[in-house]
C-alpha atoms as a PDB file:
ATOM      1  CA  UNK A   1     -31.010  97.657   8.052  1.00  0.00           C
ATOM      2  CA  UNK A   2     -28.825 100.036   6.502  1.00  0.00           C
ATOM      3  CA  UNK A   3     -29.534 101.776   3.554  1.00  0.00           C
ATOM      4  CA  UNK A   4     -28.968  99.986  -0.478  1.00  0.00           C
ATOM      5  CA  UNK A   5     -25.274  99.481  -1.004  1.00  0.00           C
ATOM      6  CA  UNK A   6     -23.371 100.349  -4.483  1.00  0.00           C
ATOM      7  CA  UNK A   7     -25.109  98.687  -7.380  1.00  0.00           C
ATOM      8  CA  UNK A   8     -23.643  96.608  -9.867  1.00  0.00           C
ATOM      9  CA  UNK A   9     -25.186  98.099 -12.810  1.00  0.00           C
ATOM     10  CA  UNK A  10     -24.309  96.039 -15.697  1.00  0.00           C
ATOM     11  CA  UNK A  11     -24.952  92.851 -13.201  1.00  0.00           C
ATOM     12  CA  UNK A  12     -28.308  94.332 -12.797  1.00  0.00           C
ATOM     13  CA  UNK A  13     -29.064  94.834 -16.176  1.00  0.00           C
ATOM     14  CA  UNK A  14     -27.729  91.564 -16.872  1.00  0.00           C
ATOM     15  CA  UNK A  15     -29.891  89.785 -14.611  1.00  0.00           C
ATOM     16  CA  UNK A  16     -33.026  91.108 -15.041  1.00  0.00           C
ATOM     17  CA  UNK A  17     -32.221  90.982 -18.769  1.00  0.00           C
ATOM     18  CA  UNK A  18     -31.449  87.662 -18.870  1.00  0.00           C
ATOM     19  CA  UNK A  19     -35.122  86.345 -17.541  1.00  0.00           C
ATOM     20  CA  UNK A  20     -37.388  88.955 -18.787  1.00  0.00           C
ATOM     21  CA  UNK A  21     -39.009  86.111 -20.925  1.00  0.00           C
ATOM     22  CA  UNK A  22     -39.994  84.266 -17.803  1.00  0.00           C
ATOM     23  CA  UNK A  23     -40.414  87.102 -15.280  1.00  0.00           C
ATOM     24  CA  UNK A  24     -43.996  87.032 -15.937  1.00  0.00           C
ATOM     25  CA  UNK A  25     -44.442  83.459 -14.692  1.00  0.00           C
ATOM     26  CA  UNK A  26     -42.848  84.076 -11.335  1.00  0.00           C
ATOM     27  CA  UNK A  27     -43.751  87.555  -9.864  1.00  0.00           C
ATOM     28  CA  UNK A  28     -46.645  86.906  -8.501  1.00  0.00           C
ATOM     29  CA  UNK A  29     -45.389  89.254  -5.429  1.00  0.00           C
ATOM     30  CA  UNK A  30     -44.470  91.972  -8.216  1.00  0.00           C
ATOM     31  CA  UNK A  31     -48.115  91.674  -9.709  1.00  0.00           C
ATOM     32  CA  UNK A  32     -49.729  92.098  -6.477  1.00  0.00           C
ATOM     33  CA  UNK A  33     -47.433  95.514  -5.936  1.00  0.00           C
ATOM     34  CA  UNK A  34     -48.534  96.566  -8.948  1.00  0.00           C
ATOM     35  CA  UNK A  35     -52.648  95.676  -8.336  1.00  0.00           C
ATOM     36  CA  UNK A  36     -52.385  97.666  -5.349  1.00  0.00           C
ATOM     37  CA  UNK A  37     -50.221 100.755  -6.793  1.00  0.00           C
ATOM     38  CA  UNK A  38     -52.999 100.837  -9.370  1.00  0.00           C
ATOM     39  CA  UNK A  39     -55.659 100.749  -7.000  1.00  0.00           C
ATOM     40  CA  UNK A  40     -53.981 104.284  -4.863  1.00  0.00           C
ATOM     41  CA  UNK A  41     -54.046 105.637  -8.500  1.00  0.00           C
ATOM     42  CA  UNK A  42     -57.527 105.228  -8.742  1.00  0.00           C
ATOM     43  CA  UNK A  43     -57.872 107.479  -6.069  1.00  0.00           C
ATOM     44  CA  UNK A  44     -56.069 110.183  -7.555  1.00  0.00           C
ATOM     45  CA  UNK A  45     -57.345 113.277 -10.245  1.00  0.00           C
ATOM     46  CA  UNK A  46     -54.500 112.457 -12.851  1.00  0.00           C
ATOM     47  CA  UNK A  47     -53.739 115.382 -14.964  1.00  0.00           C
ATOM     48  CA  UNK A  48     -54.343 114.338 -18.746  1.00  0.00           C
ATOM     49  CA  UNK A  49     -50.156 114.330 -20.498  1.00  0.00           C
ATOM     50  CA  UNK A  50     -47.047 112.185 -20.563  1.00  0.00           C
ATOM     51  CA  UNK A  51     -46.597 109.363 -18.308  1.00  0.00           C
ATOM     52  CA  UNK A  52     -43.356 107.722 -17.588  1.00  0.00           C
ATOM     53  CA  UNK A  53     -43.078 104.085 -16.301  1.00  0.00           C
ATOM     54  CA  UNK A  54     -39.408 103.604 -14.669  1.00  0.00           C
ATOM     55  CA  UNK A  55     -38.388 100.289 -14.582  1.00  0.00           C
ATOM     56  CA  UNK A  56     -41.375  99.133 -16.656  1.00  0.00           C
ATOM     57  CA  UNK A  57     -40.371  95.242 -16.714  1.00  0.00           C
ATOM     58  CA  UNK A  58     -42.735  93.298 -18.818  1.00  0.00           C
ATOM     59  CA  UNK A  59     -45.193  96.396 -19.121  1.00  0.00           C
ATOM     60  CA  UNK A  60     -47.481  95.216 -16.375  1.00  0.00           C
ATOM     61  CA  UNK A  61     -47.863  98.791 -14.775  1.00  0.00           C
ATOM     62  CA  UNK A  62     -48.567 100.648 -18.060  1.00  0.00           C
ATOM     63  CA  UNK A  63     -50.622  98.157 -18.698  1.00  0.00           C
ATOM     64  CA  UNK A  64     -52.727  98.782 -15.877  1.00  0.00           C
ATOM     65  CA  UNK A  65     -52.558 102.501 -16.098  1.00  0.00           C
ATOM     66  CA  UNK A  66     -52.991 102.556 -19.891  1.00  0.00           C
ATOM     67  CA  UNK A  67     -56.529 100.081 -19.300  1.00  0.00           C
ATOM     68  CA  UNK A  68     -57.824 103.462 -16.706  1.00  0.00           C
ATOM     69  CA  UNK A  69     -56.527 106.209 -18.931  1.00  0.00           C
ATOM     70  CA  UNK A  70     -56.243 104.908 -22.618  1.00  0.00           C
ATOM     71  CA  UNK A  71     -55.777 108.364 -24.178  1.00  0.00           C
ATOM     72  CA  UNK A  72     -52.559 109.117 -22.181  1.00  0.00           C
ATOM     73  CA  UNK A  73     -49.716 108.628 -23.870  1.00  0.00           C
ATOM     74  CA  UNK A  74     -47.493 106.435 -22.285  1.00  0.00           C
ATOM     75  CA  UNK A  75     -43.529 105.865 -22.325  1.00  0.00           C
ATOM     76  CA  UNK A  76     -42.047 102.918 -21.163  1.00  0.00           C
ATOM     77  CA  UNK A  77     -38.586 102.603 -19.520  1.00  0.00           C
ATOM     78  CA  UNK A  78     -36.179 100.105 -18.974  1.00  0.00           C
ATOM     79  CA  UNK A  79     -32.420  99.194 -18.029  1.00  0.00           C
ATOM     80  CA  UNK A  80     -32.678  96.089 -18.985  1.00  0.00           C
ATOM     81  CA  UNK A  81     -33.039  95.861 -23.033  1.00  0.00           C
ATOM     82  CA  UNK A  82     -34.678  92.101 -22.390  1.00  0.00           C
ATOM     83  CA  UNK A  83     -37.009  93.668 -20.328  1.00  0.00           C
ATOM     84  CA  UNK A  84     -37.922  97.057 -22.466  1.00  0.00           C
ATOM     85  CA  UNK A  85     -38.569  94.244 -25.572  1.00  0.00           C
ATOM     86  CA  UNK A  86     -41.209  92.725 -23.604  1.00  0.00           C
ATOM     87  CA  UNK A  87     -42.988  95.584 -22.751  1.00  0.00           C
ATOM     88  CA  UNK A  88     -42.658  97.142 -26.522  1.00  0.00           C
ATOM     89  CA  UNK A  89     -43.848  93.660 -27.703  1.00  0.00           C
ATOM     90  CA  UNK A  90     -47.077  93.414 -25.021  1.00  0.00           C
ATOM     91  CA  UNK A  91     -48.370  97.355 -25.343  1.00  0.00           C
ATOM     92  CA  UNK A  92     -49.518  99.103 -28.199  1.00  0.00           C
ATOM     93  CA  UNK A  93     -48.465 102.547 -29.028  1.00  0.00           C
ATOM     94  CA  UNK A  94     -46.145 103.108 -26.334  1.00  0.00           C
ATOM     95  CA  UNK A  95     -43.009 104.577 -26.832  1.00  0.00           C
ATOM     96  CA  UNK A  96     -40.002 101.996 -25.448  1.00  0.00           C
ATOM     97  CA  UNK A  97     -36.767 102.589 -24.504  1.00  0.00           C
ATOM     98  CA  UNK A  98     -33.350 101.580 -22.300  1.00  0.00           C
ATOM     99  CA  UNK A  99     -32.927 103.713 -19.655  1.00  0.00           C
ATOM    100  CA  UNK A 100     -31.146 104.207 -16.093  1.00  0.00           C
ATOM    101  CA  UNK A 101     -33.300 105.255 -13.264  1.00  0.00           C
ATOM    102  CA  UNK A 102     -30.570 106.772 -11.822  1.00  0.00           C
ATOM    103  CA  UNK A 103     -29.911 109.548 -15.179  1.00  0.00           C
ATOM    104  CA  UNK A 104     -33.378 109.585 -16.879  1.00  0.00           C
ATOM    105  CA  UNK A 105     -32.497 110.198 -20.841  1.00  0.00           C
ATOM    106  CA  UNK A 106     -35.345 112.654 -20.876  1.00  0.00           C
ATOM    107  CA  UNK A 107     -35.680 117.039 -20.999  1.00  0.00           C
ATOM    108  CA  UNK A 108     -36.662 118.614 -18.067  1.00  0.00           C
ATOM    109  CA  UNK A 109     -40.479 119.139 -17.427  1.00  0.00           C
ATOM    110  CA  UNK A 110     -42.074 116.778 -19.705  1.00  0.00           C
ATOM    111  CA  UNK A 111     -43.989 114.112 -17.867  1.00  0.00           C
ATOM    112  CA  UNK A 112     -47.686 115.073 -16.090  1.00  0.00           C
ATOM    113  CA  UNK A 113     -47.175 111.599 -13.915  1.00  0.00           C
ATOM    114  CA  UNK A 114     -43.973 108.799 -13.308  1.00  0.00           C
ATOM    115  CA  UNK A 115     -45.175 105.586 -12.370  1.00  0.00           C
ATOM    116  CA  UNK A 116     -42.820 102.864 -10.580  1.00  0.00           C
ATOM    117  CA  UNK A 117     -42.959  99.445  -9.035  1.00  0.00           C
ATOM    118  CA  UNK A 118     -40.372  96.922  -7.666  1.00  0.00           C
ATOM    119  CA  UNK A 119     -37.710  98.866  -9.074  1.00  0.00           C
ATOM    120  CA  UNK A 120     -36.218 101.301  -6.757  1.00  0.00           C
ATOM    121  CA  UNK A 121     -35.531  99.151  -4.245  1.00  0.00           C
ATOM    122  CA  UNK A 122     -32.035  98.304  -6.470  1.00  0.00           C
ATOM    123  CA  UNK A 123     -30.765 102.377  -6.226  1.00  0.00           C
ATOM    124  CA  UNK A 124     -28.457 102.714  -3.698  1.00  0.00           C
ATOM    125  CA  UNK A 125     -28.669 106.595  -4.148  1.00  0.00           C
ATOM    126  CA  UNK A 126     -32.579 107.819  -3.682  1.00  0.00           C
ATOM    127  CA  UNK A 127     -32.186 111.301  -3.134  1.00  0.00           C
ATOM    128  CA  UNK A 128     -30.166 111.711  -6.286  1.00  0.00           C
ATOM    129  CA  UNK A 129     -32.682 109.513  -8.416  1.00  0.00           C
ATOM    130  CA  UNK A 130     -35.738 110.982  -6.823  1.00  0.00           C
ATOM    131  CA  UNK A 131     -34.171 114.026  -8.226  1.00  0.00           C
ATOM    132  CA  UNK A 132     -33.866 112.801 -11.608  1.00  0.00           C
ATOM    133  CA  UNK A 133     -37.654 111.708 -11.184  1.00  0.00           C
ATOM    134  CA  UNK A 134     -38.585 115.747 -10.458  1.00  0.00           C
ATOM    135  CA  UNK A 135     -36.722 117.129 -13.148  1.00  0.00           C
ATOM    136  CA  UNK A 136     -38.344 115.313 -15.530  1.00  0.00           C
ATOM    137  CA  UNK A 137     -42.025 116.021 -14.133  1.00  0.00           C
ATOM    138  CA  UNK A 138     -43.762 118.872 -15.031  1.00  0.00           C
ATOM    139  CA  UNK A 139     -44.490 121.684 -11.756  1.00  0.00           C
ATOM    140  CA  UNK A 140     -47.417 119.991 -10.123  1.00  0.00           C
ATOM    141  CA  UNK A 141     -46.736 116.799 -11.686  1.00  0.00           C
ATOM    142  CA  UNK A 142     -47.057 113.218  -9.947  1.00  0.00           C
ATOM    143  CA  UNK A 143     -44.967 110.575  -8.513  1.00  0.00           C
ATOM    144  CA  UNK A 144     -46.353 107.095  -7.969  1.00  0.00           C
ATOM    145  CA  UNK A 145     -43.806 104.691  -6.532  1.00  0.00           C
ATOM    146  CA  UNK A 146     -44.006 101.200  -5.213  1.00  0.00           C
ATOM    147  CA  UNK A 147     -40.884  99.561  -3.936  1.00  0.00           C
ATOM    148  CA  UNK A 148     -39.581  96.867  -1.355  1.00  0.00           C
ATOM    149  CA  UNK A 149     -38.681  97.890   1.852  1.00  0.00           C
ATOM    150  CA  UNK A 150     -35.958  96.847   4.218  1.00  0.00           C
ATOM    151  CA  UNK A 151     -37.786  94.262   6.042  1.00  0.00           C
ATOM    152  CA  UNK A 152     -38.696  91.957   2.527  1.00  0.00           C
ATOM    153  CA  UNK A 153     -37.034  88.357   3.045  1.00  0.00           C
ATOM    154  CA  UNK A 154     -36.491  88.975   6.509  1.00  0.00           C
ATOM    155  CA  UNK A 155     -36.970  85.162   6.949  1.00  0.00           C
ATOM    156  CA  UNK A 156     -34.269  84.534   4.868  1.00  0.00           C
ATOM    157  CA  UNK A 157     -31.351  87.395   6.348  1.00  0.00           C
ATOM    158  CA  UNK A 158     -32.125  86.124   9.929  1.00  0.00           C
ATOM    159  CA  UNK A 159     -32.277  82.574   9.151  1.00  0.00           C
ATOM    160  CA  UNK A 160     -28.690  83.329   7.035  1.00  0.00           C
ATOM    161  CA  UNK A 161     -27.391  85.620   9.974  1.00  0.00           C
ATOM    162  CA  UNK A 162     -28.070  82.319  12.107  1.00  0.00           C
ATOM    163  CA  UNK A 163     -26.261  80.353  10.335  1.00  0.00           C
ATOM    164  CA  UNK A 164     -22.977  82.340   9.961  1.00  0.00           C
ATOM    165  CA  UNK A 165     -23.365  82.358  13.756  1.00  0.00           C
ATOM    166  CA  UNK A 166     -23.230  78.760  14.065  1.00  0.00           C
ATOM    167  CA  UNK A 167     -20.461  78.238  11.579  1.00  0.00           C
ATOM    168  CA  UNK A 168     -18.491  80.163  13.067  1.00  0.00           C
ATOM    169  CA  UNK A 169     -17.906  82.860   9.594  1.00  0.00           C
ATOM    170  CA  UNK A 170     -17.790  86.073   8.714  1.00  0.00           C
ATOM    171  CA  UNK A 171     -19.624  85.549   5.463  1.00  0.00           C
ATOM    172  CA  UNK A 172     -21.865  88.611   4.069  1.00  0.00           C
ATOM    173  CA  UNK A 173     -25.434  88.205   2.919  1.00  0.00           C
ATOM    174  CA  UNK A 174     -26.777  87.144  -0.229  1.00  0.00           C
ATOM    175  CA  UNK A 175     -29.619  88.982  -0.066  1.00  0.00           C
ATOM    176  CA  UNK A 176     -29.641  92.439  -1.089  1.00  0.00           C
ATOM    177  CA  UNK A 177     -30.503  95.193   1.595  1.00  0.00           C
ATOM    178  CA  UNK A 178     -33.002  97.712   0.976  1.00  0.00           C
ATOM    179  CA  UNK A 179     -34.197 100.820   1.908  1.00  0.00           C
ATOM    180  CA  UNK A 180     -36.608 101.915   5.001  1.00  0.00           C
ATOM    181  CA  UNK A 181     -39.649 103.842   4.573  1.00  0.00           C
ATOM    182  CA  UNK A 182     -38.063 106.985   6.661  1.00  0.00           C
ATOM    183  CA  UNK A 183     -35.381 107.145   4.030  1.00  0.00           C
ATOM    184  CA  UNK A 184     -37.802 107.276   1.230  1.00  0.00           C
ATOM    185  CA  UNK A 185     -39.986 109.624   2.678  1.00  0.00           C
ATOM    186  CA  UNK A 186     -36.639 112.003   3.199  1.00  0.00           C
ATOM    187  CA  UNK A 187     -35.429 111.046  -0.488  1.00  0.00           C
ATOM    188  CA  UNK A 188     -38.759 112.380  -2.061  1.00  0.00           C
ATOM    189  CA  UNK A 189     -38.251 115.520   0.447  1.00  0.00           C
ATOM    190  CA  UNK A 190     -35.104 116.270  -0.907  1.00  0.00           C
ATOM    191  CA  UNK A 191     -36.209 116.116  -4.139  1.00  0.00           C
ATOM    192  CA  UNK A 192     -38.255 118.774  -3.958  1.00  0.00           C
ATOM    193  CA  UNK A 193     -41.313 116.138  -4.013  1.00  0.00           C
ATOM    194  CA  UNK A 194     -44.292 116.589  -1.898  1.00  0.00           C
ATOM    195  CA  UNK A 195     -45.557 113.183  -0.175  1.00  0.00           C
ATOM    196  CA  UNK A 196     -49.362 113.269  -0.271  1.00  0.00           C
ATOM    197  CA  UNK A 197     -49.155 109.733   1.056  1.00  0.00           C
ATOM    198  CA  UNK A 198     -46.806 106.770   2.063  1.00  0.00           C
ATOM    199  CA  UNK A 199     -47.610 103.437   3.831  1.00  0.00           C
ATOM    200  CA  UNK A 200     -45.348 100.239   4.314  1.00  0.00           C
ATOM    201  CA  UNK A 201     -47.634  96.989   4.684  1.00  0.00           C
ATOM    202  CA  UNK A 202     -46.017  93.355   4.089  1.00  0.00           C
ATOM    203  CA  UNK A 203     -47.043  91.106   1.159  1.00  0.00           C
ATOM    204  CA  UNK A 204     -46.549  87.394   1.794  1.00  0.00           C
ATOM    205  CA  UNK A 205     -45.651  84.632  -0.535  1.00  0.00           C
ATOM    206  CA  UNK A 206     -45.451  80.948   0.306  1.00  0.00           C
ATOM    207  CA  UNK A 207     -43.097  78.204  -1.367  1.00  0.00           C
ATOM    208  CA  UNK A 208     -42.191  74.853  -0.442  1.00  0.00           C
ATOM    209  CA  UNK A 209     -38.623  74.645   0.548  1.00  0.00           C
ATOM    210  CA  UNK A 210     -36.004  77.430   0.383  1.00  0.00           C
ATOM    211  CA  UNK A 211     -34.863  75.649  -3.060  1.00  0.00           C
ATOM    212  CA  UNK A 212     -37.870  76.778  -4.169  1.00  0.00           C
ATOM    213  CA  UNK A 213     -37.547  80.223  -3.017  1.00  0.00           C
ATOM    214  CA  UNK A 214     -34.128  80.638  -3.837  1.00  0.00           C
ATOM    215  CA  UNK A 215     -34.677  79.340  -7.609  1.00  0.00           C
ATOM    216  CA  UNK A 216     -37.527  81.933  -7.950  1.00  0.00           C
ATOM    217  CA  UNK A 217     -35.869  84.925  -7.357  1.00  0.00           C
ATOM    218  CA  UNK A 218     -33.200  83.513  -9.676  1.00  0.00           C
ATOM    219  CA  UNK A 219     -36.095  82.988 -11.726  1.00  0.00           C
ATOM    220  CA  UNK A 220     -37.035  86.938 -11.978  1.00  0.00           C
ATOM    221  CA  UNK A 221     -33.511  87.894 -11.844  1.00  0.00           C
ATOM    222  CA  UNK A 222     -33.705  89.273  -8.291  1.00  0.00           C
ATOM    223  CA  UNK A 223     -30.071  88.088  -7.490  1.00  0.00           C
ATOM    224  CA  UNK A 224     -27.766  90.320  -5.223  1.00  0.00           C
ATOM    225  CA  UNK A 225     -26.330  93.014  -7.095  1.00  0.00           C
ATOM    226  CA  UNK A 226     -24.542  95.368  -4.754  1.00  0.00           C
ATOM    227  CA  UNK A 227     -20.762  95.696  -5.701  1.00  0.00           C
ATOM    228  CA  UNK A 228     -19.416  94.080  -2.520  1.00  0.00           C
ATOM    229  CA  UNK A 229     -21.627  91.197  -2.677  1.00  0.00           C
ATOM    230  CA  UNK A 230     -19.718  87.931  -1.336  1.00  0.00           C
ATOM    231  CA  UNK A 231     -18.380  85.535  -4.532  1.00  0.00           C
ATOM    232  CA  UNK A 232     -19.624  82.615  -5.269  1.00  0.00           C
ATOM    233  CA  UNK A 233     -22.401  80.713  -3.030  1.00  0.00           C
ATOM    234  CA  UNK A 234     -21.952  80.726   0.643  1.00  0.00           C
ATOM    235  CA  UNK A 235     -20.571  77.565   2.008  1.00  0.00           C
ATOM    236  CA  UNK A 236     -22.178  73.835   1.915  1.00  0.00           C
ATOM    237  CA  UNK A 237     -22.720  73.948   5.601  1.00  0.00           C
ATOM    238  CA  UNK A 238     -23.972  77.324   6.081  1.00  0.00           C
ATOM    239  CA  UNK A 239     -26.675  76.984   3.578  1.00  0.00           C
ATOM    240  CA  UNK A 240     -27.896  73.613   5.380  1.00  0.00           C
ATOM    241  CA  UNK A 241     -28.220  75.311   8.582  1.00  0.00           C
ATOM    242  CA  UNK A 242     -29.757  78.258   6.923  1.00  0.00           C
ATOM    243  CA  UNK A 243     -32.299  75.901   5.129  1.00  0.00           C
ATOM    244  CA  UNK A 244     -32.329  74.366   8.826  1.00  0.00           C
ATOM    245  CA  UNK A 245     -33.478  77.491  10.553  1.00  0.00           C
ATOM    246  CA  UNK A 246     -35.853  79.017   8.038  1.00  0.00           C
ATOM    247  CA  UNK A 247     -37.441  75.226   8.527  1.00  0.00           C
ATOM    248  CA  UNK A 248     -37.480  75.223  11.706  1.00  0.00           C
ATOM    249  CA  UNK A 249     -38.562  78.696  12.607  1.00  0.00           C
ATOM    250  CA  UNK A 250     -40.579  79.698   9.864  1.00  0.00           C
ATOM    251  CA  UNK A 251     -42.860  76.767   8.110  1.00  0.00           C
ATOM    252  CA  UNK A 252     -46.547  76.998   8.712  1.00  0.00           C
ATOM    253  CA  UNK A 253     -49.714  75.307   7.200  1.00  0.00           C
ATOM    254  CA  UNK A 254     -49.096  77.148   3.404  1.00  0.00           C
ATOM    255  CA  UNK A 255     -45.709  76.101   3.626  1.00  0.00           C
ATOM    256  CA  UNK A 256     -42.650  78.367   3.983  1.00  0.00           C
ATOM    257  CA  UNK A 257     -43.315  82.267   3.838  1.00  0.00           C
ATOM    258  CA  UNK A 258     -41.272  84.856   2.424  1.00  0.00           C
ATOM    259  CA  UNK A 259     -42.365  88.120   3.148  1.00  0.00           C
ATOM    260  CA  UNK A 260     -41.962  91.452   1.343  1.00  0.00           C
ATOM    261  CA  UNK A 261     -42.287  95.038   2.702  1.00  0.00           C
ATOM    262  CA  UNK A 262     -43.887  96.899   0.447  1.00  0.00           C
ATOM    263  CA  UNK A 263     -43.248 100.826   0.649  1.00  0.00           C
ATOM    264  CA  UNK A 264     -46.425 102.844  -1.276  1.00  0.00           C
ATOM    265  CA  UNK A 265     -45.466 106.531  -1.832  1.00  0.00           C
ATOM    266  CA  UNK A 266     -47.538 109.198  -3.696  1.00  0.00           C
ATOM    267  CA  UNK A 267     -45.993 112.524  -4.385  1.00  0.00           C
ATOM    268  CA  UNK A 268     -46.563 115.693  -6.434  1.00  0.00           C
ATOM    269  CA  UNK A 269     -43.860 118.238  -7.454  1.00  0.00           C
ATOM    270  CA  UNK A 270     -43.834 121.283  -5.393  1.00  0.00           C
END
């Protein structure tokens, strides 16, 4: 899988934005990330100073964070303002704002530790935003960073890639491609980021039908936001054979899984 295409910003913002108020109900994959993210933190002397939360969402990371180390204070981050509300409105005495991952509105050297999960995944340039991520971080400073990997919904792309096939189409994906766990590991490298450790492991989810997947990543505002993304849905008869195919080769006993490769990265600032 190649490596994250050009990003519709505003789209992005406008999804995720648009369903922060029921985000919470569907990311049960999201909350895991997070459980486990918290759990390598645990592990880890963290400096007493600033935090930073990048792509905060609902607040569920500095939640978790804030719950280990409740004298820290925290700032929460956002690009999507629906999304930096929630978070303002669930956690006390944080400071909120909008913000782009990819040009951090923040001075240089002011956050001990930057926390991240399920966001980076949707930054088609890591280097430059790992970069951005270093700058702000004080010299010894850490980087915690949970994001989905280039093999999450690899039920779906094959069973879509199938279906094309048979159709006889050119049609691109729907579903957005991510990044591999070699390119992250170089991004942090380049910017200037030590990796103390990184893992990819996959997390599993199981729905009912492919309706039912489909409408909850709609649900979270996980829609395909790369520029060159194909308009409008993909044909009537390609998405019955793809529903066909991820039937077919896919359903088990819990139903139909979708899985997600999780990439786990601790770094410190050289």
């Amino acid at each position: 899988m190649g490596p994250v295409k050009a990003i519709d910003a505003r789209r992005m913002r406008s999804n995720f934005s648009g369903h922060a108020g029921e985000y919470d109900q569907y990311a049960a994959v999201q909350k895991r990330v997070i459980a486990q993210l918290q759990i390598q933190l645990e592990k880890i002397a963290i400096a007493d100073g600033p935090v930073l939360d990048i792509g905060t969402g609902t607040g569920a990371l500095a939640e978790a964070f804030g719950s280990c180390h409740p004298n820290y204070p925290i700032t929460v981050m956002d690009i999507a303002h629906g999304m930096t509300r929630q978070a303002n409105q669930r956690l006390d005495g944080v400071v909120a704002c909008d913000g782009d991952a990819r040009s951090l509105p923040f001075r240089d050297a002011v956050f001990e530790t930057v926390i991240s999960s399920s966001v980076y995944q949707w930054v088609a340039q890591l280097p430059a935003a790992f970069c951005e991520v270093s700058r702000t971080l004080k010299e010894g400073g850490l980087f915690a960073v949970a994001l989905f990997g280039e093999q999450t919904l690899c039920e779906l792309k094959e069973s879509h890639r199938q279906a094309v096939v048979v159709c006889n189409g050119a049609q691109r994906s729907h579903v957005q491609n991510f990044p591999g766990k070699d390119e992250v590991c170089t991004a942090l490298q380049a910017a200037g980021l030590h990796c103390l450790a990184i893992d990819a492991y996959p997390e599993v989810d199981f729905h009912e039908d492919v309706p039912a997947l489909l409408r909850q990543l709609k649900q979270i505002g996980a829609s395909n936001a790369s520029k060159d993304r194909p308009r409008g849905l993909s044909s009537r008869r390609v998405m019955q054979k793809m529903m066909s195919f991820y039937e077919e080769g896919y359903r088990c006993g819990k139903g139909l899984p979708a899985t997600y490769e999780v990439i786990l990265a601790i770094a410190r600032k050289k």
